[in-house]
N, C-alpha and C. Protein backbone atom coordinates (compact mmCIF):
# COMPACT_ATOMS: atom_id res chain seq x y z
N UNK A 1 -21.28 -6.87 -5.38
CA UNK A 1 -20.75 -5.72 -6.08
C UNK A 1 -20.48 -4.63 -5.05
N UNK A 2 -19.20 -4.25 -5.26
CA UNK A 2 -19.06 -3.21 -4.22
C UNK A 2 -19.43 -1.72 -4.56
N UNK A 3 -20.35 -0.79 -3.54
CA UNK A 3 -20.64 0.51 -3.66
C UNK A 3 -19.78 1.24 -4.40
N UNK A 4 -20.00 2.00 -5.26
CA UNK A 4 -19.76 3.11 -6.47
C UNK A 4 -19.47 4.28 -5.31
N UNK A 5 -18.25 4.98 -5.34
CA UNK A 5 -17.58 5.89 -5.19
C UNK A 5 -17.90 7.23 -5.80
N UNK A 6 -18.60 7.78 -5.52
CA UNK A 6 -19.19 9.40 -6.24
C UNK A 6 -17.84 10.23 -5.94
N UNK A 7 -17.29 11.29 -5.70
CA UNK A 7 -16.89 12.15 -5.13
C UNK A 7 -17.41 13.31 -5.71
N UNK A 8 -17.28 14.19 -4.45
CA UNK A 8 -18.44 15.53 -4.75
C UNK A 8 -17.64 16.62 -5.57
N UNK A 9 -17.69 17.06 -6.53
CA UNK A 9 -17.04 18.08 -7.17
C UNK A 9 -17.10 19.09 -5.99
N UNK A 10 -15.26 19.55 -6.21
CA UNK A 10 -15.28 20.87 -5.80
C UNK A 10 -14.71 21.77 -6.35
N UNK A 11 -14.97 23.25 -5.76
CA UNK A 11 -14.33 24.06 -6.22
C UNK A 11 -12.71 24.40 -6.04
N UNK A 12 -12.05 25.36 -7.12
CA UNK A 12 -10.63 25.68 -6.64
C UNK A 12 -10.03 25.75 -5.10
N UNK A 13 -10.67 26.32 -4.30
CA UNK A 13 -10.40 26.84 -2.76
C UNK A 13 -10.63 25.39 -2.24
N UNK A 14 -12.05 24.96 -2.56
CA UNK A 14 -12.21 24.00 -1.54
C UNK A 14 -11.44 22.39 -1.54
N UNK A 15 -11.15 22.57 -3.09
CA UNK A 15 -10.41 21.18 -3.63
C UNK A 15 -8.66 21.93 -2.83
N UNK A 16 -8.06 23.33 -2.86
CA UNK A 16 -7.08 23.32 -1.86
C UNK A 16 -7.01 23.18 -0.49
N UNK A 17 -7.81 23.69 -0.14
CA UNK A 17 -8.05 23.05 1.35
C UNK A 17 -8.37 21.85 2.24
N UNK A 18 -8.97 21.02 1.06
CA UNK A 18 -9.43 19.69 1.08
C UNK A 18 -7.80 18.88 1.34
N UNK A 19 -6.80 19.14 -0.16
CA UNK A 19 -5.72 18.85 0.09
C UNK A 19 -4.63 19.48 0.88
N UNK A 20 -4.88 20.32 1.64
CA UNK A 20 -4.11 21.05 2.82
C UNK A 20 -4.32 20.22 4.17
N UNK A 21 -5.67 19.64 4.00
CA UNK A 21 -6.37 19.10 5.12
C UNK A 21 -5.68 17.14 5.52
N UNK A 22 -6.02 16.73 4.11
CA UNK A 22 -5.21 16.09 3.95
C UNK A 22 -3.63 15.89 3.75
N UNK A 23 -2.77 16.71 3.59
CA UNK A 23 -1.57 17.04 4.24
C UNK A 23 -1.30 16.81 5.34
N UNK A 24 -2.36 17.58 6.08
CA UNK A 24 -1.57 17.69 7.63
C UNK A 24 -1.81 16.26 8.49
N UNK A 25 -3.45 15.87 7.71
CA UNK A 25 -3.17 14.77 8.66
C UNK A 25 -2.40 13.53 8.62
N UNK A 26 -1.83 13.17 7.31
CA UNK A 26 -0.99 12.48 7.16
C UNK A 26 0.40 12.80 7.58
N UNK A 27 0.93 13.79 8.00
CA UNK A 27 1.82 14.43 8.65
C UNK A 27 1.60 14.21 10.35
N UNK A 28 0.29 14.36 10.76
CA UNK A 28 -0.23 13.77 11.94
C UNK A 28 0.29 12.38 11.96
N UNK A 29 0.18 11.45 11.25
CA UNK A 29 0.08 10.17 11.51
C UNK A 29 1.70 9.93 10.98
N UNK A 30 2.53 10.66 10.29
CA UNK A 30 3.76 10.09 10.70
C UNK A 30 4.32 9.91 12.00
N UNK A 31 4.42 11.75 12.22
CA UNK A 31 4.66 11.74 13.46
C UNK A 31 3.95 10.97 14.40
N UNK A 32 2.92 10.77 14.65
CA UNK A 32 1.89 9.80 16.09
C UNK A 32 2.79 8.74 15.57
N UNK A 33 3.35 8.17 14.43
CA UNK A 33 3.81 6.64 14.59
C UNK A 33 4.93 6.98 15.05
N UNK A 34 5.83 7.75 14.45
CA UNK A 34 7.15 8.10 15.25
C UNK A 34 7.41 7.86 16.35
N UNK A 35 6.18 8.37 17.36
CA UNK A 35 6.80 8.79 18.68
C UNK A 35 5.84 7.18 19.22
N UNK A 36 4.85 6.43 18.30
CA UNK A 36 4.51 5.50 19.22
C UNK A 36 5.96 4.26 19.15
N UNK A 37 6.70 4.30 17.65
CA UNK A 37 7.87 3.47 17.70
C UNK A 37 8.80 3.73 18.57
N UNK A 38 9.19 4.76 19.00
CA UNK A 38 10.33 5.34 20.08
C UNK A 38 9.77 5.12 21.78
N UNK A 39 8.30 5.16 22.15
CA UNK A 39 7.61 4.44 23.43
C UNK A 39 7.71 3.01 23.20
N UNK A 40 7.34 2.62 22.11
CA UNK A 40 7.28 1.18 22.43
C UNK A 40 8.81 0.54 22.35
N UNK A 41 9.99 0.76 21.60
CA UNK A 41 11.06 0.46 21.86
C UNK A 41 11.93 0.68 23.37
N UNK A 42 11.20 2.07 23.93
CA UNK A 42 11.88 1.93 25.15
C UNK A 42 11.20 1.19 26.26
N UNK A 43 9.46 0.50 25.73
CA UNK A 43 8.89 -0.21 26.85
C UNK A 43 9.42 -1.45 26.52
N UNK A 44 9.54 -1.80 25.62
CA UNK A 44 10.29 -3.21 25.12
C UNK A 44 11.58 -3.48 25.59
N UNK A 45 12.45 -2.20 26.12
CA UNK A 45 14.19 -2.30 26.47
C UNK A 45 13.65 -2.49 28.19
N UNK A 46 12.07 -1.67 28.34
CA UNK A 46 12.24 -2.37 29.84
C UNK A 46 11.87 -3.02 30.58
N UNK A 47 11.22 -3.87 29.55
CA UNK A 47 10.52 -5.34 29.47
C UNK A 47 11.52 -6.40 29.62
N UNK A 48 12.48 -6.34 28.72
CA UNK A 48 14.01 -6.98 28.41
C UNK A 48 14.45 -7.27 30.02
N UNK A 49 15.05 -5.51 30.67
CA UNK A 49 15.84 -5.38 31.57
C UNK A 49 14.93 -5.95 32.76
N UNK A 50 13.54 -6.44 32.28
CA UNK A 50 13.01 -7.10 33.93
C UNK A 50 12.90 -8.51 34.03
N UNK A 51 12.76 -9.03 32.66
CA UNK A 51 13.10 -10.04 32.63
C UNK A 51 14.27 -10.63 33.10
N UNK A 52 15.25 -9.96 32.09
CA UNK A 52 16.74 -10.33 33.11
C UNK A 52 16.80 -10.26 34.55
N UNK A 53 16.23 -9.41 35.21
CA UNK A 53 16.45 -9.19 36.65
C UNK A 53 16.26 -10.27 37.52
N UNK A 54 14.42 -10.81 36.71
CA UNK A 54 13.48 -11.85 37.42
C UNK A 54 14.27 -13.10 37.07
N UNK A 55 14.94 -13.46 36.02
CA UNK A 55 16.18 -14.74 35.79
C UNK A 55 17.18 -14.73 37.18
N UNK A 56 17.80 -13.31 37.26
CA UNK A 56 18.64 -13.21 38.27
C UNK A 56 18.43 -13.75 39.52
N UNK A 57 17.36 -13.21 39.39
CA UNK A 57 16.84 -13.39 41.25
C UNK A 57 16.57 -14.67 41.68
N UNK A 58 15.75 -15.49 40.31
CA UNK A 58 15.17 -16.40 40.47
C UNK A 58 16.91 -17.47 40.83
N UNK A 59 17.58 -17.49 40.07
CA UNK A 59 19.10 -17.81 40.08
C UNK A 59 19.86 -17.29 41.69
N UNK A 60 19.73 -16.18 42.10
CA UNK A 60 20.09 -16.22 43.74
C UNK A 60 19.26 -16.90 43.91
N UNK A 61 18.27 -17.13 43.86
CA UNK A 61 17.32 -18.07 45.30
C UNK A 61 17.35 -19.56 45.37
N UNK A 62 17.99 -20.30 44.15
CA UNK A 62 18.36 -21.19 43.70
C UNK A 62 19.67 -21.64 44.73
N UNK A 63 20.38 -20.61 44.32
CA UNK A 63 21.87 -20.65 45.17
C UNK A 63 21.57 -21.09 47.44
């Protein structure tokens, strides 16, 4: 049986701030994914471009 969930009554202020709090950090975590999708797409384009290189080279040395 899984643990029973209480939550603590709060008051007006603190039940807004509670959800202010929670706002932002989910606003935190769009953005942090944002910017980790836009790093990892450009480490992935230069992952790509070394691979190709190391084909290349490997292909001159062949020659």
């Amino acid at each position: 049986m899984s643990p029973r969930i209480i939550p603590i009554p709060l008051s007006g202020d603190l039940r807004k701030a509670q959800a202010k709090g929670v706002r932002h950090a989910d606003g935190l975590h769009d953005t942090y994914f944002e910017q980790s999708k836009l790093i990892r797409s450009t480490a992935e384009a230069k992952i790509r471009e070394a691979d190709r290189l190391e084909c290349t080279h490997v292909g001159v040395d062949n020659w």
